[in-house]
N, C-alpha and C. Protein backbone atom coordinates (compact mmCIF):
# COMPACT_ATOMS: atom_id res chain seq x y z
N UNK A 1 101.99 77.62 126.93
CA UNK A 1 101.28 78.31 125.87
C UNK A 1 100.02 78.92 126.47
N UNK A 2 99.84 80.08 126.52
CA UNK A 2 98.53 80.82 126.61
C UNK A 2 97.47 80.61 125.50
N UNK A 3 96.44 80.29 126.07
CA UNK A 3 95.61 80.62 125.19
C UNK A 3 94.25 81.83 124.98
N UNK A 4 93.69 82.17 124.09
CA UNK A 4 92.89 83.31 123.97
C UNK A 4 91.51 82.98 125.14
N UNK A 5 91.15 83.82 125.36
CA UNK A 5 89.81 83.54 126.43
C UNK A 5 88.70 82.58 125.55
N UNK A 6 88.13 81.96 125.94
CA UNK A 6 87.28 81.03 125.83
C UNK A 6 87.56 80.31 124.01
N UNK A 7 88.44 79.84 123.92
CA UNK A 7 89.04 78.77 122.92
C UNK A 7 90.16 78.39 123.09
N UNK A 8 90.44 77.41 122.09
CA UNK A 8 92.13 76.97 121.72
C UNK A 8 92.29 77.76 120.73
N UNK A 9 93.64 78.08 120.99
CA UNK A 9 94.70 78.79 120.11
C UNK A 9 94.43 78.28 118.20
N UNK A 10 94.12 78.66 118.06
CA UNK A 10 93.88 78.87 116.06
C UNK A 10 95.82 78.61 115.52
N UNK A 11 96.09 77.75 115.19
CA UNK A 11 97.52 77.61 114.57
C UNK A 11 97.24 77.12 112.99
N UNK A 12 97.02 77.22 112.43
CA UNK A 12 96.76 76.87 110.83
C UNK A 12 98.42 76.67 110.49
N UNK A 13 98.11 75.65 109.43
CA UNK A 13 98.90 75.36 108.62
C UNK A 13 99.43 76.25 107.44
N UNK A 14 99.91 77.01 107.24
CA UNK A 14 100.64 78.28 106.08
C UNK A 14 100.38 77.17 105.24
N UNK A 15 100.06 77.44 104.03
CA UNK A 15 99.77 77.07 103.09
C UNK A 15 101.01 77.46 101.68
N UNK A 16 101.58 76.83 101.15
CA UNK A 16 102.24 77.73 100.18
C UNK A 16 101.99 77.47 98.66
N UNK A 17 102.06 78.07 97.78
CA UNK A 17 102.34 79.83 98.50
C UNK A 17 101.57 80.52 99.41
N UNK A 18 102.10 81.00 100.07
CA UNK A 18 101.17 81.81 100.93
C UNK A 18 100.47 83.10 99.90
N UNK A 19 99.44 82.95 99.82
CA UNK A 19 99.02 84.11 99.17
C UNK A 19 97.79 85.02 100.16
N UNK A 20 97.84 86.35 100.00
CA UNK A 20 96.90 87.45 100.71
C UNK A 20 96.21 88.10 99.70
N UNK A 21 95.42 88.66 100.00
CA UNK A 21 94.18 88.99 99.50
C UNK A 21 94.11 90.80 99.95
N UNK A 22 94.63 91.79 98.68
CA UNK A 22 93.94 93.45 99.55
C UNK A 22 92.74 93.69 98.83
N UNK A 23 91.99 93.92 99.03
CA UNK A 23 90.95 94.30 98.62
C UNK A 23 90.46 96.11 98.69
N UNK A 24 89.40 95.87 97.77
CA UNK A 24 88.68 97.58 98.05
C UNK A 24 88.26 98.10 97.08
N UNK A 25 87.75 99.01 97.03
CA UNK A 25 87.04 99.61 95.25
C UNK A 25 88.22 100.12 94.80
N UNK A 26 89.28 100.85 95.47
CA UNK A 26 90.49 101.81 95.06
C UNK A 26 90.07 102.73 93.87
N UNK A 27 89.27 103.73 94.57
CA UNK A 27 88.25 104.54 93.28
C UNK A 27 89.05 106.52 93.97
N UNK A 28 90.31 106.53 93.81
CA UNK A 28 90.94 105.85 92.38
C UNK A 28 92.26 105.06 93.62
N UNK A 29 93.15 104.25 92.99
CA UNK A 29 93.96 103.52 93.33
C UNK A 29 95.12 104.52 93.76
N UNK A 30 95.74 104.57 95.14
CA UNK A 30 96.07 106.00 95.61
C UNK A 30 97.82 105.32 95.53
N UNK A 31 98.78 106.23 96.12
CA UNK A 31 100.36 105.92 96.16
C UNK A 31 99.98 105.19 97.97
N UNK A 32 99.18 105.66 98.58
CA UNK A 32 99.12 104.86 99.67
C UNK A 32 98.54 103.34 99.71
N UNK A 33 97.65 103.13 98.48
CA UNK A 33 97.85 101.60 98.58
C UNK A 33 98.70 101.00 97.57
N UNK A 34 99.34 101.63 97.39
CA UNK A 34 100.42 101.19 96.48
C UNK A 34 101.70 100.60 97.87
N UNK A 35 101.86 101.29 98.47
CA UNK A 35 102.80 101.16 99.40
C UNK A 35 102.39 99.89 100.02
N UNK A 36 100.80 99.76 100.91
CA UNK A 36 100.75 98.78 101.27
C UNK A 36 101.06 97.61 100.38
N UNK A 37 100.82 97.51 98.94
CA UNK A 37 100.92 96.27 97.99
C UNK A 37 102.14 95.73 98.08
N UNK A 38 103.66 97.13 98.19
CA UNK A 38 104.51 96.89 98.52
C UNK A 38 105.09 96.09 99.53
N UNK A 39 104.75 96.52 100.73
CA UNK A 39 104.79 96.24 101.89
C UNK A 39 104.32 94.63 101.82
N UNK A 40 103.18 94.16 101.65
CA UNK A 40 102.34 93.09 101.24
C UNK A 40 103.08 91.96 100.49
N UNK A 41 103.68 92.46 99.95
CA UNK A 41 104.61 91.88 98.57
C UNK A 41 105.65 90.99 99.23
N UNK A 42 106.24 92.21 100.03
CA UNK A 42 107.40 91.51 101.13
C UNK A 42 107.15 90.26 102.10
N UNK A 43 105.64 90.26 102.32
CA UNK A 43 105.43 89.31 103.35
C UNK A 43 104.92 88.41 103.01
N UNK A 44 104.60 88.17 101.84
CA UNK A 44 103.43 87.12 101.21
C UNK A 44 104.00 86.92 99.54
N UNK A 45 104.10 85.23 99.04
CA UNK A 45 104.60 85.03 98.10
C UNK A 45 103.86 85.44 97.24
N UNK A 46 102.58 85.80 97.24
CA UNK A 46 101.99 86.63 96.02
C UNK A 46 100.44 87.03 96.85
N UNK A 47 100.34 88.35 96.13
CA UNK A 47 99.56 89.33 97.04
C UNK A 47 98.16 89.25 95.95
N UNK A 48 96.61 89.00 96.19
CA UNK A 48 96.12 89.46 94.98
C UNK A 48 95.47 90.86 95.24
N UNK A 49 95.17 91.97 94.34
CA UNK A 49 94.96 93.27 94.73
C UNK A 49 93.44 92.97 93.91
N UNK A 50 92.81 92.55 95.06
CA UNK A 50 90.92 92.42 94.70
C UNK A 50 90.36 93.49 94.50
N UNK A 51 89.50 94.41 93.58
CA UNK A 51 89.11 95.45 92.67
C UNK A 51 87.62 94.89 93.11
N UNK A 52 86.95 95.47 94.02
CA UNK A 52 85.48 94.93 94.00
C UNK A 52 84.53 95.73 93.27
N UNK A 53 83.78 95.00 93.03
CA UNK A 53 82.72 96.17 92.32
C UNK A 53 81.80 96.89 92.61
N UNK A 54 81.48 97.27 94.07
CA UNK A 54 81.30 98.12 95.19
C UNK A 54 79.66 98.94 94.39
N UNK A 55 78.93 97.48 94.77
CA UNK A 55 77.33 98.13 94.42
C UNK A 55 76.81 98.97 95.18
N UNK A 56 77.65 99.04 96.34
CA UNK A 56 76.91 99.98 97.45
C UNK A 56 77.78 101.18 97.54
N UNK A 57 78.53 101.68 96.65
CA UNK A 57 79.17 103.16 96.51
C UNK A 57 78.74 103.54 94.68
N UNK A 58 78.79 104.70 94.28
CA UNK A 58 78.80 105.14 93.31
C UNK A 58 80.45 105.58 92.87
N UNK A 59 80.88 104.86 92.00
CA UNK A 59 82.50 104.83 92.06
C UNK A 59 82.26 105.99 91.02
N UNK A 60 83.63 107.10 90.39
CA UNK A 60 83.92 107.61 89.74
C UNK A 60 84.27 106.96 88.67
N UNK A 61 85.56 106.02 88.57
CA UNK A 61 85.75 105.07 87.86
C UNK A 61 85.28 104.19 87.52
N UNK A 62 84.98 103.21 86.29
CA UNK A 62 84.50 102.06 86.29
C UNK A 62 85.93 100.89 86.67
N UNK A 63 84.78 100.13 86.94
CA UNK A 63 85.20 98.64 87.50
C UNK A 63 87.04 98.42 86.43
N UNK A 64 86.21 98.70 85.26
CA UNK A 64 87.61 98.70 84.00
C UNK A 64 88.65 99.05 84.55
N UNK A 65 88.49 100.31 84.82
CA UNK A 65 89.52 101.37 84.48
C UNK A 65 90.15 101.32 86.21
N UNK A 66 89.37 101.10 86.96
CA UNK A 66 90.02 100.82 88.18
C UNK A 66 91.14 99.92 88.70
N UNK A 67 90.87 98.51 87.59
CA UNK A 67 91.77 97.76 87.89
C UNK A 67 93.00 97.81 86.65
N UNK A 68 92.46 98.42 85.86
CA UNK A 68 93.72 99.05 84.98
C UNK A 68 94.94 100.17 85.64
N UNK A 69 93.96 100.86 86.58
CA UNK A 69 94.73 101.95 87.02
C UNK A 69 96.04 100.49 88.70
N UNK A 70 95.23 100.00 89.15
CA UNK A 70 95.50 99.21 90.19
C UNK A 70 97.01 98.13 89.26
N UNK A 71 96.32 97.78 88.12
CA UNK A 71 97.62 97.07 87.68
C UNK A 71 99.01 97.96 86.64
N UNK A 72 98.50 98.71 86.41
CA UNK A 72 99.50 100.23 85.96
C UNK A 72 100.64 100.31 87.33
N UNK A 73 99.98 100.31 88.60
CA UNK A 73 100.86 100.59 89.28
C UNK A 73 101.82 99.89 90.51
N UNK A 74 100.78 98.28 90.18
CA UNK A 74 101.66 97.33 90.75
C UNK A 74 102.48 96.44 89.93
N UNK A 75 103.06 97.13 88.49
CA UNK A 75 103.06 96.21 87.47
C UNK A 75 104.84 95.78 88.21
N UNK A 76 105.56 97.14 88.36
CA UNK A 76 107.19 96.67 88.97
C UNK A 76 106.78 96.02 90.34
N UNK A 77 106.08 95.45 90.77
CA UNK A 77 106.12 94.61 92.20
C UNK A 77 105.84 93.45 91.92
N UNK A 78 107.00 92.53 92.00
CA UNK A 78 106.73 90.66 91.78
C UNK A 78 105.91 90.00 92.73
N UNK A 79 105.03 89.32 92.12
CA UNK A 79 103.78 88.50 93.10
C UNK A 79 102.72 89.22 92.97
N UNK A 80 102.67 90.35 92.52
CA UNK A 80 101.04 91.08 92.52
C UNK A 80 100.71 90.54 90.96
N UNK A 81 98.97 90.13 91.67
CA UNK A 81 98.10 89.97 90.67
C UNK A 81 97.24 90.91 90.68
N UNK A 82 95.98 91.74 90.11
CA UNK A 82 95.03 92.75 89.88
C UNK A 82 93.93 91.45 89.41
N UNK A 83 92.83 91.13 90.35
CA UNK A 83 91.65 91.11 89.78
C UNK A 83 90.01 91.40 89.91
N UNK A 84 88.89 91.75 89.33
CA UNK A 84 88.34 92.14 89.74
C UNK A 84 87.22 91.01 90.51
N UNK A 85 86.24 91.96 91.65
CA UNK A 85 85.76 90.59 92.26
C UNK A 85 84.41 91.34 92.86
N UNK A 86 83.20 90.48 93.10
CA UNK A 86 82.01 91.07 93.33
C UNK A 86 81.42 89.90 94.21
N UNK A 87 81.23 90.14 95.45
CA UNK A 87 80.73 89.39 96.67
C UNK A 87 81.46 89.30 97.46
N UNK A 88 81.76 88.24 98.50
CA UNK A 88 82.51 88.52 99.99
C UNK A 88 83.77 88.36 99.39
N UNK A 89 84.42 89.18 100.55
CA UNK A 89 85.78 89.03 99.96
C UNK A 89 86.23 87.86 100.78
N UNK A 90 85.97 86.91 101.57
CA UNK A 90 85.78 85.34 102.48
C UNK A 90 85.89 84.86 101.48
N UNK A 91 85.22 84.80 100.32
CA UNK A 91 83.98 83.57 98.93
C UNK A 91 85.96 84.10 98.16
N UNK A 92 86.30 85.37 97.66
CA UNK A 92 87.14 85.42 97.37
C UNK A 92 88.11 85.03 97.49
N UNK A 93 88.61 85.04 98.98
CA UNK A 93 89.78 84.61 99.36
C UNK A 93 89.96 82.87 99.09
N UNK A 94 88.83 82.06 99.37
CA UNK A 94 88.84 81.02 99.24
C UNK A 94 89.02 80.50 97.92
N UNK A 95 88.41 80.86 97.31
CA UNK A 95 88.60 80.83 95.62
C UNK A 95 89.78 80.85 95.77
N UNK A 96 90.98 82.06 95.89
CA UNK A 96 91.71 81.70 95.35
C UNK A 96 93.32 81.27 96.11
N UNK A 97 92.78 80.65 97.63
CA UNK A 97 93.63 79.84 98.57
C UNK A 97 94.14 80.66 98.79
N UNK A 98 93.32 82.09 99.71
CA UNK A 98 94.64 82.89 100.74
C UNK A 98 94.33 82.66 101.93
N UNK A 99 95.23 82.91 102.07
CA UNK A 99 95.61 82.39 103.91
C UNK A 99 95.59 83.71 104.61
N UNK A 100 95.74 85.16 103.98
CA UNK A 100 95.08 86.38 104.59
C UNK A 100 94.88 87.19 103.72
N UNK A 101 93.93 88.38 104.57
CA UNK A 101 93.60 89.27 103.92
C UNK A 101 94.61 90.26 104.39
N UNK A 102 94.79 91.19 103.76
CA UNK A 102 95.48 92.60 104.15
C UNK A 102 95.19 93.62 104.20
N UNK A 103 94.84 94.39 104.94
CA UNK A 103 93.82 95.79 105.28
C UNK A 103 94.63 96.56 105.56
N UNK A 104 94.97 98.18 105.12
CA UNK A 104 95.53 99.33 104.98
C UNK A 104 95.15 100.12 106.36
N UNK A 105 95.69 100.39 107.34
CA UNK A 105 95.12 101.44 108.09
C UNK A 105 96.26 102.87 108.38
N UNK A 106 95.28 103.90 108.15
CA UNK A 106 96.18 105.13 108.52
C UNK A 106 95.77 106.10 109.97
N UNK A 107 95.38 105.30 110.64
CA UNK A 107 94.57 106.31 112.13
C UNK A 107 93.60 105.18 112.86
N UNK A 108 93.41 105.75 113.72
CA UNK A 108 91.95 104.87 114.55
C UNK A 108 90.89 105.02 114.21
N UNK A 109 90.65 105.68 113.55
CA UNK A 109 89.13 105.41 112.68
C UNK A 109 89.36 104.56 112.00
N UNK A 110 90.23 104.29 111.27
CA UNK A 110 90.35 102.99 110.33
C UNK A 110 90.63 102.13 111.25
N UNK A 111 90.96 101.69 111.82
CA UNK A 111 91.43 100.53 112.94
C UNK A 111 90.27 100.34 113.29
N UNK A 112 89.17 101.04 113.97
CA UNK A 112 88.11 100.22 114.93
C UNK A 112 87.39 99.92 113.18
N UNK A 113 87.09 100.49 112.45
CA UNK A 113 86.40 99.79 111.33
C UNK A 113 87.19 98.26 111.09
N UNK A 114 88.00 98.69 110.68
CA UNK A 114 88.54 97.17 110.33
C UNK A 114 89.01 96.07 111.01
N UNK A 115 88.91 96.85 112.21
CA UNK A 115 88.92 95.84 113.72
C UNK A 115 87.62 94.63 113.21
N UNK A 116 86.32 95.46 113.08
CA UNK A 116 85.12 95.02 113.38
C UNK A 116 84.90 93.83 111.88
N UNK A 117 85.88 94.57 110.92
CA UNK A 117 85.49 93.73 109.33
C UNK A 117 86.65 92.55 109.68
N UNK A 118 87.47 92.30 110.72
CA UNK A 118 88.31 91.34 110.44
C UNK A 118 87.62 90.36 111.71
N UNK A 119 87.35 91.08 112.66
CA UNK A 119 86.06 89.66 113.19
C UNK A 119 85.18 89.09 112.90
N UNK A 120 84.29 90.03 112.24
CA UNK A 120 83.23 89.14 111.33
C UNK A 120 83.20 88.22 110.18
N UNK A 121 84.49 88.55 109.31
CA UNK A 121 85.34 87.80 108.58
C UNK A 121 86.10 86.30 109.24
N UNK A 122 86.50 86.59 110.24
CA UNK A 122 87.24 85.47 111.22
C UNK A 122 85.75 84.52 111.90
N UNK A 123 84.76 85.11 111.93
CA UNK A 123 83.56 84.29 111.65
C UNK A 123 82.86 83.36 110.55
N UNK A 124 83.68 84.13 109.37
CA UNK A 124 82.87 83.45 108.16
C UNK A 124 83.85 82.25 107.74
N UNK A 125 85.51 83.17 107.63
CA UNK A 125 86.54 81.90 107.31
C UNK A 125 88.06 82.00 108.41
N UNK A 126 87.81 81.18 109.76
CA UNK A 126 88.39 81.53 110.76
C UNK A 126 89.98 81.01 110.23
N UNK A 127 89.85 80.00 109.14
CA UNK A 127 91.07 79.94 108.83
C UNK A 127 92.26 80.95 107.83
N UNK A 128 91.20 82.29 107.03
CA UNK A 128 91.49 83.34 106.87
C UNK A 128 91.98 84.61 108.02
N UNK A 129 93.36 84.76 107.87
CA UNK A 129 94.26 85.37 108.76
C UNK A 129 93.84 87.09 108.39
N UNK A 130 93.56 88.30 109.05
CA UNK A 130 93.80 89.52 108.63
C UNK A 130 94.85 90.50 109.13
N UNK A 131 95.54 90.94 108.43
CA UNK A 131 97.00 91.61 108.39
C UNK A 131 97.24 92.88 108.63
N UNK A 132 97.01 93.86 109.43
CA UNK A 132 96.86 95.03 109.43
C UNK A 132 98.77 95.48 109.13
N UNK A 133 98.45 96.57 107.89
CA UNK A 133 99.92 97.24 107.85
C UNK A 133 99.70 99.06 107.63
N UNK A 134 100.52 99.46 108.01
CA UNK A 134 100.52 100.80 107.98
C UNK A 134 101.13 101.35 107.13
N UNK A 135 100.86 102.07 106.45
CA UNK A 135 101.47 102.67 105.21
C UNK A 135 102.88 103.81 105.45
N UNK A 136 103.68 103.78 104.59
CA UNK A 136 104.33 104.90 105.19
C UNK A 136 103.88 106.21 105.52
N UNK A 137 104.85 107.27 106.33
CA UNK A 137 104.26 108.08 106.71
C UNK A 137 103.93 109.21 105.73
N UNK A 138 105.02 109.17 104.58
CA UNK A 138 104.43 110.49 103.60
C UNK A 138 103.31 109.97 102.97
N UNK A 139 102.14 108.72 102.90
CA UNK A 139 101.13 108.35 102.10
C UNK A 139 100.56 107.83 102.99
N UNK A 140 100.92 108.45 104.26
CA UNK A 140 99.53 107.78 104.83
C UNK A 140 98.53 108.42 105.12
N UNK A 141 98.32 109.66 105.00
CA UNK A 141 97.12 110.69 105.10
C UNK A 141 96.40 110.38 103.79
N UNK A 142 96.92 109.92 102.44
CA UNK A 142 96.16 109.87 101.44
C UNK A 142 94.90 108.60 101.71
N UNK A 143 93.64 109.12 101.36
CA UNK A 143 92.15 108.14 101.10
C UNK A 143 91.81 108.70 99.65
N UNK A 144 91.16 108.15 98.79
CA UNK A 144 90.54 107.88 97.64
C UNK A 144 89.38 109.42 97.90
N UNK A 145 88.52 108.85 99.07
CA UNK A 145 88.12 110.18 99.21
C UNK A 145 88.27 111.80 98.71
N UNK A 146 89.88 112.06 99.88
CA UNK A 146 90.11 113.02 99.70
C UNK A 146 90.96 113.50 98.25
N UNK A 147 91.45 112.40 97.39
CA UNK A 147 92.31 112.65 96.23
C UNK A 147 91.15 112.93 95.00
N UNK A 148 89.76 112.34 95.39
CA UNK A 148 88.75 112.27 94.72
C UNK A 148 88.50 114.06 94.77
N UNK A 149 88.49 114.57 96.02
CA UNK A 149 87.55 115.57 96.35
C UNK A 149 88.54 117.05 95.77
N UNK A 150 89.77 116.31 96.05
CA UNK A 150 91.29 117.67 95.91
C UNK A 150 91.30 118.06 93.84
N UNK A 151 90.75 116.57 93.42
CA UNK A 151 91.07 116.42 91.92
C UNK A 151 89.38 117.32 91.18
N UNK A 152 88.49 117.49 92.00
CA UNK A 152 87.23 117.35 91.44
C UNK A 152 87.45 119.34 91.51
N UNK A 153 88.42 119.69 92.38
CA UNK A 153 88.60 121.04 92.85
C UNK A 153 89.60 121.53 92.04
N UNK A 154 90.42 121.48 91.46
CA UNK A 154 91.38 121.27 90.36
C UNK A 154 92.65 121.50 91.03
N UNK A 155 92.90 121.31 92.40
CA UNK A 155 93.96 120.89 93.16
C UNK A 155 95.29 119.97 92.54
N UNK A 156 96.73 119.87 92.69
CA UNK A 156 97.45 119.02 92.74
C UNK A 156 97.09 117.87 93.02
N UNK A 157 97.32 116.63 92.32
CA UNK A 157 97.29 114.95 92.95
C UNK A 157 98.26 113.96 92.15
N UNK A 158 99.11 114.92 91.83
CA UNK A 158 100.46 114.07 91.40
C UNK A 158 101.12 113.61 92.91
N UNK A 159 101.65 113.88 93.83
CA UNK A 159 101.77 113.69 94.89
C UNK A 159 100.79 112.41 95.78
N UNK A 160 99.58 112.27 95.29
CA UNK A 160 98.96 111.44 95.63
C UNK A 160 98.84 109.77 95.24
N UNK A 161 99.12 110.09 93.52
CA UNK A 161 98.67 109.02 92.84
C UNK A 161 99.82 108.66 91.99
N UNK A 162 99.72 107.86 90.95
CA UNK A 162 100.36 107.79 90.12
C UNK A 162 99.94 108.34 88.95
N UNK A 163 101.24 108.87 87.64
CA UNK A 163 100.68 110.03 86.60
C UNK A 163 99.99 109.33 86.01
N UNK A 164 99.49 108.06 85.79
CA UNK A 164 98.17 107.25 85.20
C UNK A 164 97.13 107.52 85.76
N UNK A 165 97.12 107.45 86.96
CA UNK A 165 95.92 108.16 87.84
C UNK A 165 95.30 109.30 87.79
N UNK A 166 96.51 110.49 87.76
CA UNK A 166 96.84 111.45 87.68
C UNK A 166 95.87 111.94 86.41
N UNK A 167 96.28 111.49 85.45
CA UNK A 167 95.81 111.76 83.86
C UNK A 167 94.37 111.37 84.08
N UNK A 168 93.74 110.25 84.32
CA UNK A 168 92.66 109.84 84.57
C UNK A 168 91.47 110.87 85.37
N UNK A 169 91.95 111.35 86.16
CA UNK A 169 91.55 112.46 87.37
C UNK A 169 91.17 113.61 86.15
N UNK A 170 92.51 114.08 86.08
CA UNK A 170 92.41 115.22 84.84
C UNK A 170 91.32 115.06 84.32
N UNK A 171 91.15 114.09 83.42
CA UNK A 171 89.99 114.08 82.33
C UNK A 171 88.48 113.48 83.06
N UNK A 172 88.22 113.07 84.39
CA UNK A 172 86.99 112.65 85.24
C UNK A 172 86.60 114.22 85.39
N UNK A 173 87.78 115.39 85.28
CA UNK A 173 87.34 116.48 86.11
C UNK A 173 87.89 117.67 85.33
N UNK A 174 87.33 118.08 83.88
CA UNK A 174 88.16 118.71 83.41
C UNK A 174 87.71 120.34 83.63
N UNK A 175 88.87 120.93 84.58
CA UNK A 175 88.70 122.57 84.81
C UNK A 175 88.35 123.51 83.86
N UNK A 176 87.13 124.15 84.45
CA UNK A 176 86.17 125.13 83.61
C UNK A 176 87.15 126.76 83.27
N UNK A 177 87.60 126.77 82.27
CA UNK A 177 88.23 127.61 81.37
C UNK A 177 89.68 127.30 81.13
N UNK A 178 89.58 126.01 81.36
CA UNK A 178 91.32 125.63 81.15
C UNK A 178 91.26 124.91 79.61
């Protein structure tokens, strides 16, 4: 058995259910983290989809309507829960006995970020595992960002989101002479 440079090997006990933890403001909740939830779903007996309340962004959506939109669209996936949550997502996970978190990446900019949030995390609760999955490839260019920025322009984002989302967008951004 190899072990990592300067420790012993971390083997935790799986806990069951195994439950994971995705987290994020999801402002608005895109078809690309929908996929990961999917994906998530498959690997973990129940996934919770953490809705934070992200004091340090100015969301479009409220906290409400975010995790309304988040459980609208994981409602056909068995094992997903939607809830909302405000402080570490560590304090979270423990609360509610996951054994990982699950982080979305679509490129290397997202990777070295969440490289850096899953070590400092592995500092706070080393027995919290983090999961990197990749979204498929037709949703993986989608960020909240840019569906935010395409919808505010009166662009298409049916393609992006779901038509709950979709509708939601509409009326956050309603086009001047329409």
């Amino acid at each position: 058995m190899t072990l990592p440079v300067g420790g012993q090997r971390h083997n935790p006990v799986m806990p069951s259910p195994r439950i994971a933890v995705y987290s994020g403001t999801f402002d608005p909740f895109t078809l690309g983290h929908e996929d990961v939830v999917r994906r998530a779903a498959g690997l973990f007996d129940q996934v919770v989809v953490a809705v934070a309340v992200a004091h340090h962004k100015k969301t479009l959506f409220s906290l409400d309507a975010r995790v309304a939109h988040a459980q609208l669209a994981t409602q056909s996936i068995a094992g997903v829960t939607v809830l909302a949550f405000d402080g570490l997502v560590m304090d979270f996970c423990a609360a509610h006995q996951a054994c990982a978190v699950v982080r979305g990446i679509r490129n290397l900019t997202d990777f070295d970020y969440e490289a850096q949030m899953a070590a400092m995390n592995r500092k706070l609760r080393p027995e919290v595992e983090t999961v990197f999955l990749l979204p498929d490839a037709p949703v993986q260019c989608i960020s909240s960002t840019l569906v935010r920025e395409i919808g505010k322009l009166g662009g298409p984002v049916g393609q992006l989101v779901s038509p709950a989302v979709a509708a939601a967008l509409a009326l956050a951004y309603p086009q001047k002479g329409a």
